[in-house]
N, C-alpha and C. Protein backbone atom coordinates (compact mmCIF):
# COMPACT_ATOMS: atom_id res chain seq x y z
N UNK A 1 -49.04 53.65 33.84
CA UNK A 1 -49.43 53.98 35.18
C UNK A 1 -48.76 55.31 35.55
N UNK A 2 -49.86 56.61 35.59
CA UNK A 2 -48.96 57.53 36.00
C UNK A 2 -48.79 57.96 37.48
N UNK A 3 -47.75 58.40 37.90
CA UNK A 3 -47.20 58.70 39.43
C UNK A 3 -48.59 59.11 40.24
N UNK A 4 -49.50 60.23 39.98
CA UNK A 4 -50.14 60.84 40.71
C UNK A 4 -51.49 60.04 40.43
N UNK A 5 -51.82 58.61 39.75
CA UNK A 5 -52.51 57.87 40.00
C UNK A 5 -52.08 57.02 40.53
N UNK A 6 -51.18 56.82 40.74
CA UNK A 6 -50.48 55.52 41.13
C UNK A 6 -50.68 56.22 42.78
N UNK A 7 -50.50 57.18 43.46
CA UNK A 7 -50.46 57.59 44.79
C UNK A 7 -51.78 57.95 45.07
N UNK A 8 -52.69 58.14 44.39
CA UNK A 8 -53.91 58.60 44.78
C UNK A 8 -54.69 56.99 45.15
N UNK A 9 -54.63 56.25 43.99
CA UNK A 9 -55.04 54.71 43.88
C UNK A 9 -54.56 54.01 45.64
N UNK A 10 -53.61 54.50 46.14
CA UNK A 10 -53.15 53.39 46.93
C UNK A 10 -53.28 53.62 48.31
N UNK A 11 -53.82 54.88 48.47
CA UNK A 11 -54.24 55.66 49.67
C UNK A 11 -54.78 54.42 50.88
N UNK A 12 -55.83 53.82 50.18
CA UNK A 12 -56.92 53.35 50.85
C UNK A 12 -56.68 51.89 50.50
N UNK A 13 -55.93 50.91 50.04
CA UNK A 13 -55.59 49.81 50.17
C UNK A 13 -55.18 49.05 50.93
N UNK A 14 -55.48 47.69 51.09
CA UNK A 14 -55.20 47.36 52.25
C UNK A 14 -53.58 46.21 51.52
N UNK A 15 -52.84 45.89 52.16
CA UNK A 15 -51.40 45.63 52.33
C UNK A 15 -51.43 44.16 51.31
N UNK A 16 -52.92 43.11 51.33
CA UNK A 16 -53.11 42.36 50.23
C UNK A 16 -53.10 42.90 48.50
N UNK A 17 -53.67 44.17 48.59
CA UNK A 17 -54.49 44.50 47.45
C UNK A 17 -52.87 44.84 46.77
N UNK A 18 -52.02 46.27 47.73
CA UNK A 18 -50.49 46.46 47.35
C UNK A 18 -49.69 45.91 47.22
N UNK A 19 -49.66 44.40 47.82
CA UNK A 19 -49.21 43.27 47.44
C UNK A 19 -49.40 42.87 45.64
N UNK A 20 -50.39 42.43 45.57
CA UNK A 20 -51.26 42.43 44.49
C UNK A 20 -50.45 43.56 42.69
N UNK A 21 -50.44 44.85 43.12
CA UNK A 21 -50.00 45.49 42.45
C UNK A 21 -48.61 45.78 42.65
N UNK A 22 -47.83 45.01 43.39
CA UNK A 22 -46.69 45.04 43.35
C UNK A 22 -46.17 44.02 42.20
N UNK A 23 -46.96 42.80 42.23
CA UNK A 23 -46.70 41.56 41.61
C UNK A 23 -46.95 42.20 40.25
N UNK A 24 -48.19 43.07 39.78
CA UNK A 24 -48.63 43.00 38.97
C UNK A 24 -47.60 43.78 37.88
N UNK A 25 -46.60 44.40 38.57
CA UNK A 25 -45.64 45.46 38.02
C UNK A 25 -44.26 44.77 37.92
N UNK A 26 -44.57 43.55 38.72
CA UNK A 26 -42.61 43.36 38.65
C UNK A 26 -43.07 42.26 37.32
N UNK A 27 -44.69 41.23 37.16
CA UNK A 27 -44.56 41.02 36.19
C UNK A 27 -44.40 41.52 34.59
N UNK A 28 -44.86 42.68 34.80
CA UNK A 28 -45.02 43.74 33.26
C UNK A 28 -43.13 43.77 33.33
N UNK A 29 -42.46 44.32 34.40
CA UNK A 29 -41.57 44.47 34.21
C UNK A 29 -40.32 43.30 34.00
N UNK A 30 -40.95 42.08 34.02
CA UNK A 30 -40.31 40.71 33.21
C UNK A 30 -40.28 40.47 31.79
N UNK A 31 -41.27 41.50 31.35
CA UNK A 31 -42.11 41.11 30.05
C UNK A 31 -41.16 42.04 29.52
N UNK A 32 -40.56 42.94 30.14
CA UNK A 32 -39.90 44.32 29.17
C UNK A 32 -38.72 44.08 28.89
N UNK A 33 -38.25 44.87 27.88
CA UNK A 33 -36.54 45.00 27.63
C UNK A 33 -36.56 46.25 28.57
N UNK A 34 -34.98 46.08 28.88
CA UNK A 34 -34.58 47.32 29.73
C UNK A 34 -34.60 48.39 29.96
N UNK A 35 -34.94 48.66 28.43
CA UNK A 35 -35.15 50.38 27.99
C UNK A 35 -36.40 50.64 27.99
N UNK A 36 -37.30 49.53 28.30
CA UNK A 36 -38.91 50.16 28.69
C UNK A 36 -39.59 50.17 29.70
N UNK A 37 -38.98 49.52 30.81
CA UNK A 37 -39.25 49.49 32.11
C UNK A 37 -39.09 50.12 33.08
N UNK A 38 -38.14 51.43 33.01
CA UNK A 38 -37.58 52.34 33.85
C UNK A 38 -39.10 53.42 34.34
N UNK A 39 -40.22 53.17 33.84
CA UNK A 39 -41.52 54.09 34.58
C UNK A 39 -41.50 53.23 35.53
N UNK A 40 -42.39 52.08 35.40
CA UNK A 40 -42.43 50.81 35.95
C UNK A 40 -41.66 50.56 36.95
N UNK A 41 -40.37 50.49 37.10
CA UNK A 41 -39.40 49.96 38.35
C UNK A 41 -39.70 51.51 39.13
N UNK A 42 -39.52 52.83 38.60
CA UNK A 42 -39.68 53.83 39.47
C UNK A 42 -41.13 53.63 40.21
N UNK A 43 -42.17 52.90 39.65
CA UNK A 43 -43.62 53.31 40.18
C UNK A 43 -43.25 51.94 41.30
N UNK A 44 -42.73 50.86 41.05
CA UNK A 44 -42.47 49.47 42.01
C UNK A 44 -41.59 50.20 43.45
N UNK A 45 -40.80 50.65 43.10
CA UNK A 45 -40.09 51.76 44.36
C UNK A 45 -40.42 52.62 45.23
N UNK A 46 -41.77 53.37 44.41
CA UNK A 46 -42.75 54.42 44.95
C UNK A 46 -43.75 53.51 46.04
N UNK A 47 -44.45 52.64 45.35
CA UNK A 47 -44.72 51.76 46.06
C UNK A 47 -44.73 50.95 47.22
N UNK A 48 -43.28 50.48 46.48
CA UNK A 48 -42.32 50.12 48.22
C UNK A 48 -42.06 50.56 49.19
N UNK A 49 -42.15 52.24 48.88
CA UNK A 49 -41.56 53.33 49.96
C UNK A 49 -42.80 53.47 50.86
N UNK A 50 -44.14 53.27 49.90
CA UNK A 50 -45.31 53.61 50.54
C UNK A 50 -45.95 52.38 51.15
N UNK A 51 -45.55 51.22 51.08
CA UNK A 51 -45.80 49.96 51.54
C UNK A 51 -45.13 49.98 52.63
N UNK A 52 -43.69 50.59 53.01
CA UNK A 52 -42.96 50.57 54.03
C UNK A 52 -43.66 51.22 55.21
N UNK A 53 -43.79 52.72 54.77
CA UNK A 53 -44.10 53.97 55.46
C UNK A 53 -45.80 53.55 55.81
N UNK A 54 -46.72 52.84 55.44
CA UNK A 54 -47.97 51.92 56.05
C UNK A 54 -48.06 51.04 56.94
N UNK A 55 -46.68 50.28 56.83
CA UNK A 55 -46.54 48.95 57.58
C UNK A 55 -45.77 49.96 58.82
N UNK A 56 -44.96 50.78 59.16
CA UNK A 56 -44.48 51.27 60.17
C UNK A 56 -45.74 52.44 60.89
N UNK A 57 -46.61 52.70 60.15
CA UNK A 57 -47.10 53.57 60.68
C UNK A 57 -48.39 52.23 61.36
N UNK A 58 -48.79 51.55 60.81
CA UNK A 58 -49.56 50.41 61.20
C UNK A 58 -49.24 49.19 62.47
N UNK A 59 -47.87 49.71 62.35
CA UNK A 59 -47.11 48.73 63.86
C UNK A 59 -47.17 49.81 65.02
N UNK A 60 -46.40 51.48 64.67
CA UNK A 60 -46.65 52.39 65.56
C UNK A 60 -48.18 52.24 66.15
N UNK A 61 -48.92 52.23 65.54
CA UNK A 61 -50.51 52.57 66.07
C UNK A 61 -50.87 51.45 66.83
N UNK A 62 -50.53 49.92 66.26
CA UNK A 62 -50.73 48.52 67.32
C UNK A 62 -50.23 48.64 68.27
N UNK A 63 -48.62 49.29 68.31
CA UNK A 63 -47.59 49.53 69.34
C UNK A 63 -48.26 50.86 70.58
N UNK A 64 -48.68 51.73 70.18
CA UNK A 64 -49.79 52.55 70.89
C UNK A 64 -50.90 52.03 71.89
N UNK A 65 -51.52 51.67 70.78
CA UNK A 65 -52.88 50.80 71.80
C UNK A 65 -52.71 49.90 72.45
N UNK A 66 -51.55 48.86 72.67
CA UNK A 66 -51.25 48.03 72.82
C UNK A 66 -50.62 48.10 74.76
N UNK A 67 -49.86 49.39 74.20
CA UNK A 67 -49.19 50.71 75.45
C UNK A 67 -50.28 51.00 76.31
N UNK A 68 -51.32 51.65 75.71
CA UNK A 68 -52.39 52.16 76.41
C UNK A 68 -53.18 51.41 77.26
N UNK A 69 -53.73 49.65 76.52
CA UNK A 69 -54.49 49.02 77.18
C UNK A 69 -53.87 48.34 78.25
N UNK A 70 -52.29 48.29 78.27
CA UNK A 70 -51.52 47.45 79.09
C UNK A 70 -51.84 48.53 80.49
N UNK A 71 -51.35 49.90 80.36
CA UNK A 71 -51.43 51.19 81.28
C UNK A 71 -53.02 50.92 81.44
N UNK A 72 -54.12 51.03 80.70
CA UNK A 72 -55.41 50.87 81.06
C UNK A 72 -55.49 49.82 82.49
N UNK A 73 -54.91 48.73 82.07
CA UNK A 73 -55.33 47.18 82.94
C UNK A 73 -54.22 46.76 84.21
N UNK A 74 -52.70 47.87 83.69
CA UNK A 74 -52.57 48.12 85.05
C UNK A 74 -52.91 49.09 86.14
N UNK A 75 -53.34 50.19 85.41
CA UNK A 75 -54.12 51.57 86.40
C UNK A 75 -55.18 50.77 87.27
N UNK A 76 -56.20 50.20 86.36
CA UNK A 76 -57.21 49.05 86.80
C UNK A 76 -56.89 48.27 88.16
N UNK A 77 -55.72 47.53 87.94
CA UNK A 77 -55.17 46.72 89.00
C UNK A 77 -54.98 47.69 89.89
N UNK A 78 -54.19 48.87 90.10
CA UNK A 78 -53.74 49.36 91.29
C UNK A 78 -55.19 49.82 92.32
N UNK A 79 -55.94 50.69 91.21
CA UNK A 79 -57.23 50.69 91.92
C UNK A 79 -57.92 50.04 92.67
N UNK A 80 -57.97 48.69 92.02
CA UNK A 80 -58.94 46.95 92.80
C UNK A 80 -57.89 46.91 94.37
N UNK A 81 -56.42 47.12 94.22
CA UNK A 81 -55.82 46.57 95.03
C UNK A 81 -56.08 47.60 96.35
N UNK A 82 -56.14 48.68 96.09
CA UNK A 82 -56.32 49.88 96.97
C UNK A 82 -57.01 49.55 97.91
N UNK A 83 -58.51 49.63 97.14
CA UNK A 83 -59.86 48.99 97.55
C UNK A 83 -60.36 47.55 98.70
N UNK A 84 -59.12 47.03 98.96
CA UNK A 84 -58.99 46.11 99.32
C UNK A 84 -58.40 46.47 100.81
């Protein structure tokens, strides 16, 4: 598995699939002696970093909209109440 497939491949995955190829690497890397696994644990790390940096950027963006619709539905409220 080389680095710049390994980052191109994972762009567009969804957090099951990287799951998936996480498993699929720590098993190869059960199967190895020590001295052959060192691509492998670096590509499981790369991974991780990019599994991390998805899941934070994926909470930021829930955490956003989340902001917005609350500000949406109270702007909403102040308006109705005005009106009144």
């Amino acid at each position: 598995m080389k680095d710049k497939n390994l980052l191109d491949d994972i762009e567009n995955k969804s957090f099951d699939d990287l799951n998936n190829l996480a498993n699929k690497i720590i098993d190869n890397l059960e199967k190895k002696n020590i001295e052959d696994f060192v691509e492998d644990y670096q590509n499981l790390i790369k991974l991780n970093k990019f599994i991390e940096k998805k899941f934070q950027y994926e909470a930021m963006f829930i955490s956003k909209k989340t902001k917005e619709k609350i500000n949406e539905i109270l702007s909403n409220g102040k308006k109705t109440k005005k009106n009144f």
